[in-house]
C-alpha atoms as a PDB file:
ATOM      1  CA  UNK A   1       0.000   0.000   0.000  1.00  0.00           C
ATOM      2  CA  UNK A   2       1.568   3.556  -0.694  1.00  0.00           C
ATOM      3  CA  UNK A   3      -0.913   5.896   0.156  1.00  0.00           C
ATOM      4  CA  UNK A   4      -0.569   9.853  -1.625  1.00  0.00           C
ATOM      5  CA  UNK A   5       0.196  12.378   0.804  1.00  0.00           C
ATOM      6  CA  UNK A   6      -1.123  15.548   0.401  1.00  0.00           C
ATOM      7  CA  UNK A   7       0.927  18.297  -0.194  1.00  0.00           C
ATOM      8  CA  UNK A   8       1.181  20.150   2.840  1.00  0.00           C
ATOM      9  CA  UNK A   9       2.610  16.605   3.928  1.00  0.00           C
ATOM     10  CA  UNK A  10       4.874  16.558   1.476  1.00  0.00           C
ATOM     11  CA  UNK A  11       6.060  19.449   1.345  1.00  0.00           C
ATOM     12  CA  UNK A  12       7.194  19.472   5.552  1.00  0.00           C
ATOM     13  CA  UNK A  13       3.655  19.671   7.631  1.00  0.00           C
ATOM     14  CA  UNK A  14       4.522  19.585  11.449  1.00  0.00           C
ATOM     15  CA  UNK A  15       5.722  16.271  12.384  1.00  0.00           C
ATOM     16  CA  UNK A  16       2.639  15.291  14.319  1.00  0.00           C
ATOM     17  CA  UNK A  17       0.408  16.316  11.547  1.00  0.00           C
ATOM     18  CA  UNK A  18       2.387  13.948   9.629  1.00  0.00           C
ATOM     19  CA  UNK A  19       1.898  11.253  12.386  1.00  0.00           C
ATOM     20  CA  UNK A  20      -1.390  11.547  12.289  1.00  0.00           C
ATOM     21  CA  UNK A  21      -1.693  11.102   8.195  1.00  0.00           C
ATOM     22  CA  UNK A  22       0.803   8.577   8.416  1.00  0.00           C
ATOM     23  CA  UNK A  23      -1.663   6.308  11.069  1.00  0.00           C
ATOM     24  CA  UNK A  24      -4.933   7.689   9.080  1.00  0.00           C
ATOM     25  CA  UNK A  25      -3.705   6.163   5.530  1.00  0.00           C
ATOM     26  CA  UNK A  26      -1.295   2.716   6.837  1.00  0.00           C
ATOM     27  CA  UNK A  27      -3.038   0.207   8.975  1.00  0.00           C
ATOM     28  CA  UNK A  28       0.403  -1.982   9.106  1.00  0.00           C
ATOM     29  CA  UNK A  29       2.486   0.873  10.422  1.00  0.00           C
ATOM     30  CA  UNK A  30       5.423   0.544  12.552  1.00  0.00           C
ATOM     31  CA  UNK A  31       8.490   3.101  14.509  1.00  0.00           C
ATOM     32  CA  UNK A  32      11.672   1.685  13.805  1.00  0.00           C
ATOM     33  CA  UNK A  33      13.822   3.802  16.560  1.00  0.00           C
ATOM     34  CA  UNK A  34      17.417   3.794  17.394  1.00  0.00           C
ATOM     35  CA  UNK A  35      16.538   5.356  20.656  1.00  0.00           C
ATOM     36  CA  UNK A  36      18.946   8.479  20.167  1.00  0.00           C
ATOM     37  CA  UNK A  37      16.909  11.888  20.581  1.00  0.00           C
ATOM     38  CA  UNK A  38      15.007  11.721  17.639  1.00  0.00           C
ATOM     39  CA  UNK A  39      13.267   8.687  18.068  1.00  0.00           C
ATOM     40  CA  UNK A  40      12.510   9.999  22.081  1.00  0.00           C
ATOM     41  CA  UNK A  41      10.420  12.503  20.283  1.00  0.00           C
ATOM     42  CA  UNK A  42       8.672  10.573  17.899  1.00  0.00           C
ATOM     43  CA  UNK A  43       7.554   7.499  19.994  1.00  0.00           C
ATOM     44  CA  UNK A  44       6.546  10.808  22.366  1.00  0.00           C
ATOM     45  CA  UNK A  45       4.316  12.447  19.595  1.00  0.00           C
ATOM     46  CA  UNK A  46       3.034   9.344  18.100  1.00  0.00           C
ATOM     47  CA  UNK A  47       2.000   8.411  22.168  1.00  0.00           C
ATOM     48  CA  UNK A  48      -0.387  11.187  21.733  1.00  0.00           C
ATOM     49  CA  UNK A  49      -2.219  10.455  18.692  1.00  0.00           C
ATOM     50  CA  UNK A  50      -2.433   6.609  19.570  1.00  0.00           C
ATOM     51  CA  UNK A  51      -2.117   4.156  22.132  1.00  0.00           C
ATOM     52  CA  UNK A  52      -1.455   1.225  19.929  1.00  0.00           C
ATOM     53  CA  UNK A  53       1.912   2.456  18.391  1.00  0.00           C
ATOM     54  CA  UNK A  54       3.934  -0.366  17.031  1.00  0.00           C
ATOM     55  CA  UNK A  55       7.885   0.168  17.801  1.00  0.00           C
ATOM     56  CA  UNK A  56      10.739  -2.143  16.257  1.00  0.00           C
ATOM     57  CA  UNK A  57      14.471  -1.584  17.074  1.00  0.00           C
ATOM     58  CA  UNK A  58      17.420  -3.549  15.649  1.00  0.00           C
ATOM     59  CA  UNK A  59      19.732  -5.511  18.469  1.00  0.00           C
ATOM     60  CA  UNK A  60      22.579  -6.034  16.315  1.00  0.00           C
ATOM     61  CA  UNK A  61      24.261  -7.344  19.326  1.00  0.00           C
ATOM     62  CA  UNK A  62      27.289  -4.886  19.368  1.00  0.00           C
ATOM     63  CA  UNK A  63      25.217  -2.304  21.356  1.00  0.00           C
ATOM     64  CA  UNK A  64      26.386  -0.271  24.512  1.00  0.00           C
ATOM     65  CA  UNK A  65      24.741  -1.301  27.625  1.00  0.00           C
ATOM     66  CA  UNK A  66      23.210   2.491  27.968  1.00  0.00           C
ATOM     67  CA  UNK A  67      20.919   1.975  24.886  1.00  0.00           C
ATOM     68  CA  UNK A  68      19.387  -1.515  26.153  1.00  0.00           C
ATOM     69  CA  UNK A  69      18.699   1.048  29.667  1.00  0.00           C
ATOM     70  CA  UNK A  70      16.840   3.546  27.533  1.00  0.00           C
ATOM     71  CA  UNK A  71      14.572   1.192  25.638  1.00  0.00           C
ATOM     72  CA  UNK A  72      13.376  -0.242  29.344  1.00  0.00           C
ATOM     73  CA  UNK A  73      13.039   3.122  30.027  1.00  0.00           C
ATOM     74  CA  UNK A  74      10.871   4.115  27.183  1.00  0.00           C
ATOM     75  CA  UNK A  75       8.812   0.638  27.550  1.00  0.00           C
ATOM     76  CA  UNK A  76       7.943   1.556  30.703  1.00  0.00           C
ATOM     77  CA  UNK A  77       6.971   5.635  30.495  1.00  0.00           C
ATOM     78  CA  UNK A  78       4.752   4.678  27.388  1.00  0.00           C
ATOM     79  CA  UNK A  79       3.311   1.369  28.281  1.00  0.00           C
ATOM     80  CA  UNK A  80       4.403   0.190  24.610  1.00  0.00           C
ATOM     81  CA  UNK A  81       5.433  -2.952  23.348  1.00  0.00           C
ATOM     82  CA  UNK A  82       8.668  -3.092  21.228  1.00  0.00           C
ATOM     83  CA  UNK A  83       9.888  -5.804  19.469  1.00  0.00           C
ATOM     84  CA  UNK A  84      13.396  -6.301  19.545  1.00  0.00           C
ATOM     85  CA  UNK A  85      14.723  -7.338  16.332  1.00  0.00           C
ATOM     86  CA  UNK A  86      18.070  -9.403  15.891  1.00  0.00           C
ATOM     87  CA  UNK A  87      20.271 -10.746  13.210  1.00  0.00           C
ATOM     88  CA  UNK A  88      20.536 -14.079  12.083  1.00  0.00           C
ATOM     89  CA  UNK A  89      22.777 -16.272  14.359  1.00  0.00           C
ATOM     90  CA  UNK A  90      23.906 -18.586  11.105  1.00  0.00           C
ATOM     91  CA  UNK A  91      24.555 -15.081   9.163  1.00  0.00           C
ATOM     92  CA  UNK A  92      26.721 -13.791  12.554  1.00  0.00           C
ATOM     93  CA  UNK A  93      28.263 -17.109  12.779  1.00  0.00           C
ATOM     94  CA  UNK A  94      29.447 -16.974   9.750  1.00  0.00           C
ATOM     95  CA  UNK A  95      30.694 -13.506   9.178  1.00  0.00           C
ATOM     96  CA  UNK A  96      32.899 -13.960  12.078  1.00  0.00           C
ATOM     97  CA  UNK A  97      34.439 -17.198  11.386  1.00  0.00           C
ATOM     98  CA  UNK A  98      35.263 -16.203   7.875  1.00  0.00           C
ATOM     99  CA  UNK A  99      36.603 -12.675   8.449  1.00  0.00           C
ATOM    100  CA  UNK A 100      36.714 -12.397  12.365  1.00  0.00           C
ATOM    101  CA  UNK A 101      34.800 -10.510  15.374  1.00  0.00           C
ATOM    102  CA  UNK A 102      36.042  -6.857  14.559  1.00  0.00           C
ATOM    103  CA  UNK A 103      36.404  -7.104  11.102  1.00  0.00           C
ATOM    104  CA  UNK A 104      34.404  -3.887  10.305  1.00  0.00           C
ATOM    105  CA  UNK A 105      37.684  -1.976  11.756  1.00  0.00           C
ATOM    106  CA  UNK A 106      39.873  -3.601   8.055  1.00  0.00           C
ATOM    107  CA  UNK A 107      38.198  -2.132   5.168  1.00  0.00           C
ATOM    108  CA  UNK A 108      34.716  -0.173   4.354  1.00  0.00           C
ATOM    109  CA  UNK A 109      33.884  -3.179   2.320  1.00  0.00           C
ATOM    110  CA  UNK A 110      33.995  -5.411   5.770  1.00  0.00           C
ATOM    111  CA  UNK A 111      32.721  -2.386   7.833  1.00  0.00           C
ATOM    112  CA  UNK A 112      29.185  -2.414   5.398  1.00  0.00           C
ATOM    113  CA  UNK A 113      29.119  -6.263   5.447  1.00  0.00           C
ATOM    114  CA  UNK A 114      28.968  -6.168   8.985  1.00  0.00           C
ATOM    115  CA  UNK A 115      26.047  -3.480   8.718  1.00  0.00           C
ATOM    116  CA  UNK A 116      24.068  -5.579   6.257  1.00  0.00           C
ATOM    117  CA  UNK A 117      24.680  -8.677   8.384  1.00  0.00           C
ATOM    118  CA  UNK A 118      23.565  -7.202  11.358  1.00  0.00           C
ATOM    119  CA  UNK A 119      21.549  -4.105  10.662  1.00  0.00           C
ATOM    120  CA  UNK A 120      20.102  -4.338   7.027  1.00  0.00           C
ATOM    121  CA  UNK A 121      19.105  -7.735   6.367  1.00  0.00           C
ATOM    122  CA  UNK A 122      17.120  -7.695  10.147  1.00  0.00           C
ATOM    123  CA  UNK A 123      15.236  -4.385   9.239  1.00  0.00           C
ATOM    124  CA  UNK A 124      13.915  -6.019   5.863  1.00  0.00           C
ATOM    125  CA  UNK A 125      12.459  -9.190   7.428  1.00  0.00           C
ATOM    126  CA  UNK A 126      10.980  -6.886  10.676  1.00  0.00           C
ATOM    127  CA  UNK A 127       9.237  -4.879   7.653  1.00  0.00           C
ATOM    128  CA  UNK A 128       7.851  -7.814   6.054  1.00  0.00           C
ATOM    129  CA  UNK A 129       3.667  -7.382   6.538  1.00  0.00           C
ATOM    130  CA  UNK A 130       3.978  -3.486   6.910  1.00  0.00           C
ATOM    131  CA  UNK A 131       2.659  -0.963   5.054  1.00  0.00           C
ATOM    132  CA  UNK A 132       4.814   1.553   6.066  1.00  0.00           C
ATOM    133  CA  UNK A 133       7.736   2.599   8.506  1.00  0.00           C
ATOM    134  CA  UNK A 134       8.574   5.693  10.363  1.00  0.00           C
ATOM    135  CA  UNK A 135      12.482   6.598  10.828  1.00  0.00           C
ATOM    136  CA  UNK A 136      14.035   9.499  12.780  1.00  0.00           C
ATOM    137  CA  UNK A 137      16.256  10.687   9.774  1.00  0.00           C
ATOM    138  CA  UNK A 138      16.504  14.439   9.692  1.00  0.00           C
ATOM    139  CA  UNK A 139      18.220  16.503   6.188  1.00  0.00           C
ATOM    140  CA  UNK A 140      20.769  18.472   8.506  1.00  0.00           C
ATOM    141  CA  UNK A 141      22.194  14.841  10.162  1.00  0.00           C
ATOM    142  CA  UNK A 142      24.430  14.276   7.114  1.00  0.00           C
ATOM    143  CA  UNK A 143      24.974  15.103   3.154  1.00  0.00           C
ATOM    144  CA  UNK A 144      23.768  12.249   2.446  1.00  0.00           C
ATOM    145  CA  UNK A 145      20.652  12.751   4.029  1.00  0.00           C
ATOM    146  CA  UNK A 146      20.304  16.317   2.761  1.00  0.00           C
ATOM    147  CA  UNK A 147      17.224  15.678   0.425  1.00  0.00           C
ATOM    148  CA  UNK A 148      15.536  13.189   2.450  1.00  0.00           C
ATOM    149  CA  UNK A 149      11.988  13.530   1.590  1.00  0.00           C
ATOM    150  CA  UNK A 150       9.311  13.643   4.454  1.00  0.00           C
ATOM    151  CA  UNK A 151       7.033  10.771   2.917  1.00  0.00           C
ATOM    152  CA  UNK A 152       8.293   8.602  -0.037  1.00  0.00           C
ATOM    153  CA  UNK A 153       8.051   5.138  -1.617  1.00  0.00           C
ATOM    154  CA  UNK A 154      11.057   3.159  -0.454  1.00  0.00           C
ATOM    155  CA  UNK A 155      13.305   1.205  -2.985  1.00  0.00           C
ATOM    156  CA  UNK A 156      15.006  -0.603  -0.402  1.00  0.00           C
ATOM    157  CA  UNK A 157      12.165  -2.464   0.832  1.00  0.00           C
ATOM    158  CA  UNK A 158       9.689  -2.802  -2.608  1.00  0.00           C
ATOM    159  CA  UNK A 159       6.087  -1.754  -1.719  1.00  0.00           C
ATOM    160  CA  UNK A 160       6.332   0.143   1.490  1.00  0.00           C
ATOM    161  CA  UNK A 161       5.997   3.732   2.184  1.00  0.00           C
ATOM    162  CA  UNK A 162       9.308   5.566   4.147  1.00  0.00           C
ATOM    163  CA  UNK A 163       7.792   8.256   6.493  1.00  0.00           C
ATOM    164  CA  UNK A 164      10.624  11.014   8.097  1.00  0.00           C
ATOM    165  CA  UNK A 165       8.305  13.196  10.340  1.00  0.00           C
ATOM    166  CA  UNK A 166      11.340  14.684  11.701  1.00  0.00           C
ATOM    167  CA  UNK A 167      13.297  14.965   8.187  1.00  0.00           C
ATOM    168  CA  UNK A 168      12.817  19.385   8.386  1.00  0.00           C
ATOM    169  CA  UNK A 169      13.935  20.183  11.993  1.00  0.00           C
ATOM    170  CA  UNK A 170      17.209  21.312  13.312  1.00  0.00           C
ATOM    171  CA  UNK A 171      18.809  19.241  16.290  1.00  0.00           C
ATOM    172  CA  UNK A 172      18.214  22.418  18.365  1.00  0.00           C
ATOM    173  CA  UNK A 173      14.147  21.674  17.341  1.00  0.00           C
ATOM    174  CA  UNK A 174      14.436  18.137  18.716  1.00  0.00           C
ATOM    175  CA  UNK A 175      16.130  18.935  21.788  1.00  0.00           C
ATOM    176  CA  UNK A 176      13.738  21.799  23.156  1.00  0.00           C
ATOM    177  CA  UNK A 177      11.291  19.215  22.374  1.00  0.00           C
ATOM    178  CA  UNK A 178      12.841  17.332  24.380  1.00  0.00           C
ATOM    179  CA  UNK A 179      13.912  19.507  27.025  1.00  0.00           C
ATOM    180  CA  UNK A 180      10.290  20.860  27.484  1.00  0.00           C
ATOM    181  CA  UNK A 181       8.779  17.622  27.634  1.00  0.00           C
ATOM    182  CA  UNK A 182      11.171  15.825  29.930  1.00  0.00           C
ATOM    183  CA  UNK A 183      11.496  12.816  27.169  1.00  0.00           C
ATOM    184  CA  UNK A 184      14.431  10.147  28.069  1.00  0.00           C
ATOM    185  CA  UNK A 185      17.306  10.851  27.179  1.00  0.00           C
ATOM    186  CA  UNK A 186      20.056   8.529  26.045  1.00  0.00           C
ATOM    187  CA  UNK A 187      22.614   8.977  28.823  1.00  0.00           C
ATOM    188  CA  UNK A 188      25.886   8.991  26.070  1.00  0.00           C
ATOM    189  CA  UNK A 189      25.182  12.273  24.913  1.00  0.00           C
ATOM    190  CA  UNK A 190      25.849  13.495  28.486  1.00  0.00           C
ATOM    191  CA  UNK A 191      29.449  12.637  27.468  1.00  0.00           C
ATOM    192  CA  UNK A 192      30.000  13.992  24.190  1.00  0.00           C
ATOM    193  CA  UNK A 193      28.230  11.649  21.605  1.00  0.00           C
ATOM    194  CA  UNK A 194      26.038  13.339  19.123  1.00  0.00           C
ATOM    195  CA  UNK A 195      24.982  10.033  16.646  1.00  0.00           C
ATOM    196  CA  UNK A 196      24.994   6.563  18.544  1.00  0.00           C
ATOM    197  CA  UNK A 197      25.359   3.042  16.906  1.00  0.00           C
ATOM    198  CA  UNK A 198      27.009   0.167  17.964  1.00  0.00           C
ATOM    199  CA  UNK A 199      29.627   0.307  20.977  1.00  0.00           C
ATOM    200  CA  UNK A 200      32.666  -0.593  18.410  1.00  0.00           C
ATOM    201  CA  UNK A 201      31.792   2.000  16.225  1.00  0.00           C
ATOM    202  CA  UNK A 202      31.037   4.848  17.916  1.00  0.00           C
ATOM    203  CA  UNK A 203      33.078   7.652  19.768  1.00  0.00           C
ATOM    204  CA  UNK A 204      32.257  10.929  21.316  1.00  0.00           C
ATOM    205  CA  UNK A 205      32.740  14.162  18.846  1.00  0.00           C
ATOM    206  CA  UNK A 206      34.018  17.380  19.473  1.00  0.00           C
ATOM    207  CA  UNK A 207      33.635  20.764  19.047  1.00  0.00           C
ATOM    208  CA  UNK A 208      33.449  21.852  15.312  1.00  0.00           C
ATOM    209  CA  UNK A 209      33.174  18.014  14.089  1.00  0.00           C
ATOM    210  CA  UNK A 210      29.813  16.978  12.006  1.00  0.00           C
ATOM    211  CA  UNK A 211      27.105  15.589  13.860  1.00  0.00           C
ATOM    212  CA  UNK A 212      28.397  12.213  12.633  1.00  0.00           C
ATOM    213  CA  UNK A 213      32.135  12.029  12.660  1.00  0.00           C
ATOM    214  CA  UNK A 214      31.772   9.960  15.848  1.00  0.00           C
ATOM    215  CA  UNK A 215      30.670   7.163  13.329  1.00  0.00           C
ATOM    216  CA  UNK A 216      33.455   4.777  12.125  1.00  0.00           C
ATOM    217  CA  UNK A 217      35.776   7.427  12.842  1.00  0.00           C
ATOM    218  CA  UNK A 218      38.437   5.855  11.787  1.00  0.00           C
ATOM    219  CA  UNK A 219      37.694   5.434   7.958  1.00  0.00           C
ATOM    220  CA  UNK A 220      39.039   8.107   6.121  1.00  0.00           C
ATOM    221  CA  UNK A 221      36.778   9.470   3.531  1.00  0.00           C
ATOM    222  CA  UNK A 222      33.630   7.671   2.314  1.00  0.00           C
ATOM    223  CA  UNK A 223      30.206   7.797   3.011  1.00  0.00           C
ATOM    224  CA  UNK A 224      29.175   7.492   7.192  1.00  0.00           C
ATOM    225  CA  UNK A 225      26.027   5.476   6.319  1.00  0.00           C
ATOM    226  CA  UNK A 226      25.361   1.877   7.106  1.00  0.00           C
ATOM    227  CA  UNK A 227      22.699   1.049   4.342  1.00  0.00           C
ATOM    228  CA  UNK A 228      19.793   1.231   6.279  1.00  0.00           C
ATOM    229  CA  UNK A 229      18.836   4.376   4.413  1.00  0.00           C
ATOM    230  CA  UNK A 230      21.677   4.684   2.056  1.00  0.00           C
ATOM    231  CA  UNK A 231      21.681   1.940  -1.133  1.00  0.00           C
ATOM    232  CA  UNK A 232      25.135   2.535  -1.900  1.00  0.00           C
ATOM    233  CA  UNK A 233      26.551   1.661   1.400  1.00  0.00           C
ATOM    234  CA  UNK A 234      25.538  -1.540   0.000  1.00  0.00           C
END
């Protein structure tokens, strides 16, 4: 089903006008959230409109302790059930015996292999039986995310609708959201991280850096997307 948004939704409505289309037009919807800010503020907004929000996350079993903390957290403020979504053991198994535990640290190629294995390939069989899923991607996050529409068909998963409610604000937007609605907050930005993955590869930025440089730092050059919303990472 890919329903036609109006234009006002198109064109950048306010998020939780969007929301509300977004549940009017897809009966199969689902949240797929990261739990960094963004997705605080959407599972918040969406709370509001309906208490029988759907919410998917991808495990991809490399995470930092503090993001399995803030997805209790959020369970429990909303009342929500989310379904935790994990790779395929035979897949894992045999990434790492052919090309080792850290072997996203060698070589981009590795590094997006690892993504797919873990991150990608989970996401499309989640999405299976949905009409639709909503993401936390916003245009000023990274280049590559510069023209990220607000609703759009997506080719990475044939037949379902990609919503980005969020895909117009500034990060100063989300966090006064935030801020003035006492959301949860993931407790790594406290020190220093501004985009959150896996533990392995993710650091703390500094002053001046982009949003994402905290990402696979070490890879010089290249695109900082895993493939979840960027075909050629793939």
């Amino acid at each position: 089903m890919n329903a036609i948004a109006p234009p006002e939704v198109m064109s950048g409505a306010e998020p939780e006008n969007v929301l509300r289309w977004a549940f009017d037009s897809f009966p199969r919807l689902v949240i797929v959230a990261s739990f960094q800010a963004e997705s605080s503020v959407i599972i918040d907004m969406a709370s509001h409109i309906r208490k029988d929000v759907q919410v998917l996350t991808l495990d991809t079993g490399r995470l930092p302790q503090e993001t399995y903390d803030v997805i209790d957290g959020v369970r429990d403020r909303y009342a929500i059930d989310i379904e935790v979504v994990s790779p395929d053991s035979g897949e894992v198994a045999d990434m790492v015996r052919g090309r080792g535990v850290n072997l996203f640290y060698r070589s981009q190629e590795e590094r997006r292999l690892c993504c797919d294995v873990r991150k990608s390939r989970p996401l499309a069989r989640a999405l299976r039986g949905h009409d639709a899923w909503i993401t936390g991607l916003r245009r000023e996050q990274a280049a590559t995310r510069t023209n990220t529409p607000v609703v759009a068909s997506d080719p990475e998963h044939v037949g379902l609708t990609k919503i980005a409610p969020l895909a117009s604000w500034s990060k100063d937007q989300v966090w006064a959201y935030i801020l003035e609605n006492d959301l949860p907050v993931h407790p790594l930005y406290e020190r220093g991280y501004t985009s959150i993955g896996c533990a392995p590869c993710t650091r703390a930025t500094t002053a001046g850096e982009d949003e994402r440089a905290g990402r696979w730092w070490w890879e010089q050059g290249g695109v900082k997307e895993c493939g979840l919303h960027w075909s050629g990472a793939k």
